[in-house]
N, C-alpha and C. Protein backbone atom coordinates (compact mmCIF):
# COMPACT_ATOMS: atom_id res chain seq x y z
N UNK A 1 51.92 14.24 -7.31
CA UNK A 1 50.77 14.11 -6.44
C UNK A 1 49.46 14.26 -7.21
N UNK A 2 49.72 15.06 -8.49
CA UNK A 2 48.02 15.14 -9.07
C UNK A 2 47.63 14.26 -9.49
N UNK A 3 48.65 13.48 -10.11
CA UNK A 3 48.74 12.81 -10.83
C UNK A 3 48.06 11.27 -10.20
N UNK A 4 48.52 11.15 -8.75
CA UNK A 4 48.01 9.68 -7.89
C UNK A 4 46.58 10.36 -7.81
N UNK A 5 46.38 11.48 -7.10
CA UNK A 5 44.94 11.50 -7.17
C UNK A 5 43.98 11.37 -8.31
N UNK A 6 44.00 12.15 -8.96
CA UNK A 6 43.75 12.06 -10.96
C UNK A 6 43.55 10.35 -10.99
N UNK A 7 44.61 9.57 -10.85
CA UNK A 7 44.55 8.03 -10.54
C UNK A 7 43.79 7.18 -9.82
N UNK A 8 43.60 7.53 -8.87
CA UNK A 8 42.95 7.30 -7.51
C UNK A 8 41.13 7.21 -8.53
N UNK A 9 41.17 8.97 -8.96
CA UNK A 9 39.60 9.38 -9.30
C UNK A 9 39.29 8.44 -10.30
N UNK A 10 40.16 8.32 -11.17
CA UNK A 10 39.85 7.45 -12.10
C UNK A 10 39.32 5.75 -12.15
N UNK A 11 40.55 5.22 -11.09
CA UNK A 11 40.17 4.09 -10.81
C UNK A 11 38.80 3.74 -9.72
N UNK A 12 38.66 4.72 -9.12
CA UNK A 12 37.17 4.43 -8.36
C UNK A 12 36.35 4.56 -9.74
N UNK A 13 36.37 5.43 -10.58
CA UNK A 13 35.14 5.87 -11.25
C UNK A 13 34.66 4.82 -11.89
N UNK A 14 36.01 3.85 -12.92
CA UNK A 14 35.99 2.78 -13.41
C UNK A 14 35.39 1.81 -12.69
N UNK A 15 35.88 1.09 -11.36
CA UNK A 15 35.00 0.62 -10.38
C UNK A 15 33.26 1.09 -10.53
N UNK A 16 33.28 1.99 -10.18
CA UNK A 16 31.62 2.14 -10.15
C UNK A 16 30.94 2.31 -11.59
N UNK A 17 31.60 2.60 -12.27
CA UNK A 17 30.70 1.54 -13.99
C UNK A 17 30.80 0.59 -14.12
N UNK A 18 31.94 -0.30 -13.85
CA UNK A 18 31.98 -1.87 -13.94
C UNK A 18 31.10 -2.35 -13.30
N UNK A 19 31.17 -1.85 -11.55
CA UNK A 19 30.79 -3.10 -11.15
C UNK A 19 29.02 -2.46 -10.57
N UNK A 20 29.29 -0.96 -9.51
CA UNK A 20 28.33 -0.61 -8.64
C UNK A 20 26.97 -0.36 -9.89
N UNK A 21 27.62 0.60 -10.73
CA UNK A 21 26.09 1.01 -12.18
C UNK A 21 25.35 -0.48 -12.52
N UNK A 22 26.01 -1.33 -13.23
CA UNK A 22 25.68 -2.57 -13.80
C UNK A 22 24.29 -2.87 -12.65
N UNK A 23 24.79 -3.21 -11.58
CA UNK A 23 24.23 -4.19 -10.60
C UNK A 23 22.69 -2.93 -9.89
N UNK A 24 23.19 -1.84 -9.61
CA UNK A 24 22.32 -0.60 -9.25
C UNK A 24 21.22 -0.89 -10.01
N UNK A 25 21.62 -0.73 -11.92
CA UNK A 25 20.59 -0.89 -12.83
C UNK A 25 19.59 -1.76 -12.73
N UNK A 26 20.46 -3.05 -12.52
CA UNK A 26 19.62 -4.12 -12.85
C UNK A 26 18.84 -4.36 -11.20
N UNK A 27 18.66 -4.14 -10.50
CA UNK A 27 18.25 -4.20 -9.04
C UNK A 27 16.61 -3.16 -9.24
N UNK A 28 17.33 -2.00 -9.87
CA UNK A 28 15.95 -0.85 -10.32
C UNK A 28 15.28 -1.43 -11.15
N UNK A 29 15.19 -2.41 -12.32
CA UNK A 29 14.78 -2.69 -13.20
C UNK A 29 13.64 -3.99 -12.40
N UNK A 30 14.46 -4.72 -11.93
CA UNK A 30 14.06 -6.14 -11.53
C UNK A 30 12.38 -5.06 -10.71
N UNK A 31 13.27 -4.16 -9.60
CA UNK A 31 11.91 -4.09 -8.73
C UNK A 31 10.95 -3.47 -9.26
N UNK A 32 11.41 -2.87 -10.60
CA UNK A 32 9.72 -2.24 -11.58
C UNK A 32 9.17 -3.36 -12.52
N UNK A 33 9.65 -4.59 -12.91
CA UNK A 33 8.77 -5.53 -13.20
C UNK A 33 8.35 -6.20 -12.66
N UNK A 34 8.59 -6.30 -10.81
CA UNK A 34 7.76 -7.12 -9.86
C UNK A 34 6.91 -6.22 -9.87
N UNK A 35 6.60 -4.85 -9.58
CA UNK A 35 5.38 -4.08 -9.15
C UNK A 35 4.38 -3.66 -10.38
N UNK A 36 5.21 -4.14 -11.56
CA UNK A 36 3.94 -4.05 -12.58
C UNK A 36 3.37 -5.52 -13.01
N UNK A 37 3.93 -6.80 -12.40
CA UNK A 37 2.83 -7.86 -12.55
C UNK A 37 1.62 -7.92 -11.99
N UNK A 38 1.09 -7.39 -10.82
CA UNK A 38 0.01 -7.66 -10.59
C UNK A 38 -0.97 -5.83 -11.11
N UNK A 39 -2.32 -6.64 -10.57
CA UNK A 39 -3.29 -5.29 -11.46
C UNK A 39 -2.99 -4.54 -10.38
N UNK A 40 -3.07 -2.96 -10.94
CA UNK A 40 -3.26 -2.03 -10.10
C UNK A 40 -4.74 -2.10 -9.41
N UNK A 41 -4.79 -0.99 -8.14
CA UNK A 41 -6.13 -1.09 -7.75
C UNK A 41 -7.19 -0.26 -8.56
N UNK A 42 -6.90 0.36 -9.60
CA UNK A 42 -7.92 0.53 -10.48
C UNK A 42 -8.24 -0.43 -11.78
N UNK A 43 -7.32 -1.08 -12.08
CA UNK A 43 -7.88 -2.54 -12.72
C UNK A 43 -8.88 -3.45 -11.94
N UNK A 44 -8.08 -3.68 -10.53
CA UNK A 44 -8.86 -4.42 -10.04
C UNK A 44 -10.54 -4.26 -9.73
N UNK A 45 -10.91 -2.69 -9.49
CA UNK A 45 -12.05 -1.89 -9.65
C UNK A 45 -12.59 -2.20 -10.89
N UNK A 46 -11.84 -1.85 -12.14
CA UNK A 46 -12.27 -1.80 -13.40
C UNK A 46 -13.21 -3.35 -13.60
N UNK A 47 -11.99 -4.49 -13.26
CA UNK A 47 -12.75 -5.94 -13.22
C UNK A 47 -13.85 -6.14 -12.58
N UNK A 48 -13.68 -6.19 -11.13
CA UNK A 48 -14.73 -6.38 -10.44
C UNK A 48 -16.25 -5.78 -11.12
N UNK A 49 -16.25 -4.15 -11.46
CA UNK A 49 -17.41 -3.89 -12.22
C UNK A 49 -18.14 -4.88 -13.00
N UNK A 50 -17.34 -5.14 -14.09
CA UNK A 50 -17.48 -5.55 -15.22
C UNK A 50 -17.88 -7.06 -15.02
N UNK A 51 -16.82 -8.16 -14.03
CA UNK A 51 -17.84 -9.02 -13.37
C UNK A 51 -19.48 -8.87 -13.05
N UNK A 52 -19.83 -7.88 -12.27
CA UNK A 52 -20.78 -7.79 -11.60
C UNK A 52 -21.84 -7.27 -12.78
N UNK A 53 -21.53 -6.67 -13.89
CA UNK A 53 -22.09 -6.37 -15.22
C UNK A 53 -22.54 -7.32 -15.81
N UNK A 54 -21.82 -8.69 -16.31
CA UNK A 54 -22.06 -9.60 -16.99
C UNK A 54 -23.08 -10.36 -15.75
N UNK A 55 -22.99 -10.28 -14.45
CA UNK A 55 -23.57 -11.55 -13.73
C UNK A 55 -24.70 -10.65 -13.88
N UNK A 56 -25.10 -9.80 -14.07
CA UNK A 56 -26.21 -8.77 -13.89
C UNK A 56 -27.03 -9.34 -15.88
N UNK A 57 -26.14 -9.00 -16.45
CA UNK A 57 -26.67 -9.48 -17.90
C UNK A 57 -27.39 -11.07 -18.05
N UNK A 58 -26.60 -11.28 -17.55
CA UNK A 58 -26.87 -12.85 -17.71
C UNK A 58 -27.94 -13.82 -16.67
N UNK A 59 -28.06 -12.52 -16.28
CA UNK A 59 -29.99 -12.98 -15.07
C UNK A 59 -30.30 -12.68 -16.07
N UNK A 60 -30.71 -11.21 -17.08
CA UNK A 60 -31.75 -10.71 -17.61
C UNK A 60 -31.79 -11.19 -18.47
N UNK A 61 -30.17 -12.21 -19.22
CA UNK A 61 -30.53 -13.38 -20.46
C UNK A 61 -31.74 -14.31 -19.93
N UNK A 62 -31.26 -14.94 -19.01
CA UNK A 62 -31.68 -15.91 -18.80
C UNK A 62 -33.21 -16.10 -18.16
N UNK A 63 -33.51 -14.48 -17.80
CA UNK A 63 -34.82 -14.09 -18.05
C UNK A 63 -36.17 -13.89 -18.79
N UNK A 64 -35.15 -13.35 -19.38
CA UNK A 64 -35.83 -13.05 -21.22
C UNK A 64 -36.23 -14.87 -22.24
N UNK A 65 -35.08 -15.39 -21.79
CA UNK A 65 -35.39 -16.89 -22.58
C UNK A 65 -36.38 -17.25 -22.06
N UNK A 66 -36.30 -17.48 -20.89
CA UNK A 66 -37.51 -18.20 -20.14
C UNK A 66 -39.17 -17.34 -20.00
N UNK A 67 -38.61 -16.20 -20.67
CA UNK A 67 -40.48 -15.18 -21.04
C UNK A 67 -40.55 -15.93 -22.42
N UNK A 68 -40.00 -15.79 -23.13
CA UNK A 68 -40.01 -16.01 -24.56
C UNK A 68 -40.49 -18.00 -24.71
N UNK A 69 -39.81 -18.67 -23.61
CA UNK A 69 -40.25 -19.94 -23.95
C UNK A 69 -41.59 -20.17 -23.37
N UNK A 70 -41.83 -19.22 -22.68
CA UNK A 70 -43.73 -19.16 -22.40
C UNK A 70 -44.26 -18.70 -23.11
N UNK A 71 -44.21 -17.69 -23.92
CA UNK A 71 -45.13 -17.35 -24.83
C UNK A 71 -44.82 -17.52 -26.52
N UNK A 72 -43.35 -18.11 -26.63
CA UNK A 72 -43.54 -18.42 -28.26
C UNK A 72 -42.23 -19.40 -28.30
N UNK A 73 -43.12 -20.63 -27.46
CA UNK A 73 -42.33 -22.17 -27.40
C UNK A 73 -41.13 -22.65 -28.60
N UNK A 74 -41.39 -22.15 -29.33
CA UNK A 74 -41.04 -22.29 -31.01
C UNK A 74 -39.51 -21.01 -31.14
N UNK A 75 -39.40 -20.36 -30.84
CA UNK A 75 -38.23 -19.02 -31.07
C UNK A 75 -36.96 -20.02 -31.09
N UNK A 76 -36.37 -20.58 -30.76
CA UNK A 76 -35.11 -20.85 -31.01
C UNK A 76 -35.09 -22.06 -31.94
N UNK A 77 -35.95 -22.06 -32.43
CA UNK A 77 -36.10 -22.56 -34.02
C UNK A 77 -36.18 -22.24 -34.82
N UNK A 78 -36.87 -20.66 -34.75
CA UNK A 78 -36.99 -19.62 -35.85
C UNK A 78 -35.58 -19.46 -36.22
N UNK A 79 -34.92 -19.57 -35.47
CA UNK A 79 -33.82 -18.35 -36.25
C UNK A 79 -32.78 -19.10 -36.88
């Protein structure tokens, strides 16, 4: 009798490394590289800033050129 059970334990255990672990693993794995493709919501924060940084820079470029081509027509020839 210990011996069928002992048997019994064994052959489930085998079962669940073959087949249940394998498939468990790969199921956990799959659903942590769907939830790390997109940005977190502090990337997405991080971006948005940094958008709104450059659109902010790039008035005060495009500010600055247009002072500079009023008063020294000639600058982007100097250099």
């Amino acid at each position: 009798m210990t011996t069928t059970v002992f048997g019994m334990l064994s052959a489930l255990a085998i079962v669940f490394m073959v087949v249940v672990l394998p498939v468990w693993l790969l199921l956990h794995y799959l659903t942590k590289m769907k939830s790390l493709r997109g940005l977190s919501a502090e990337d997405e924060a991080t971006l948005e800033k940094l958008w709104k940084s450059s659109a902010a820079m790039e008035e005060r470029i495009n500010t600055l050129e247009t002072i500079l081509d009023e008063h020294h027509p000639n600058w982007r020839n100097a250099q």
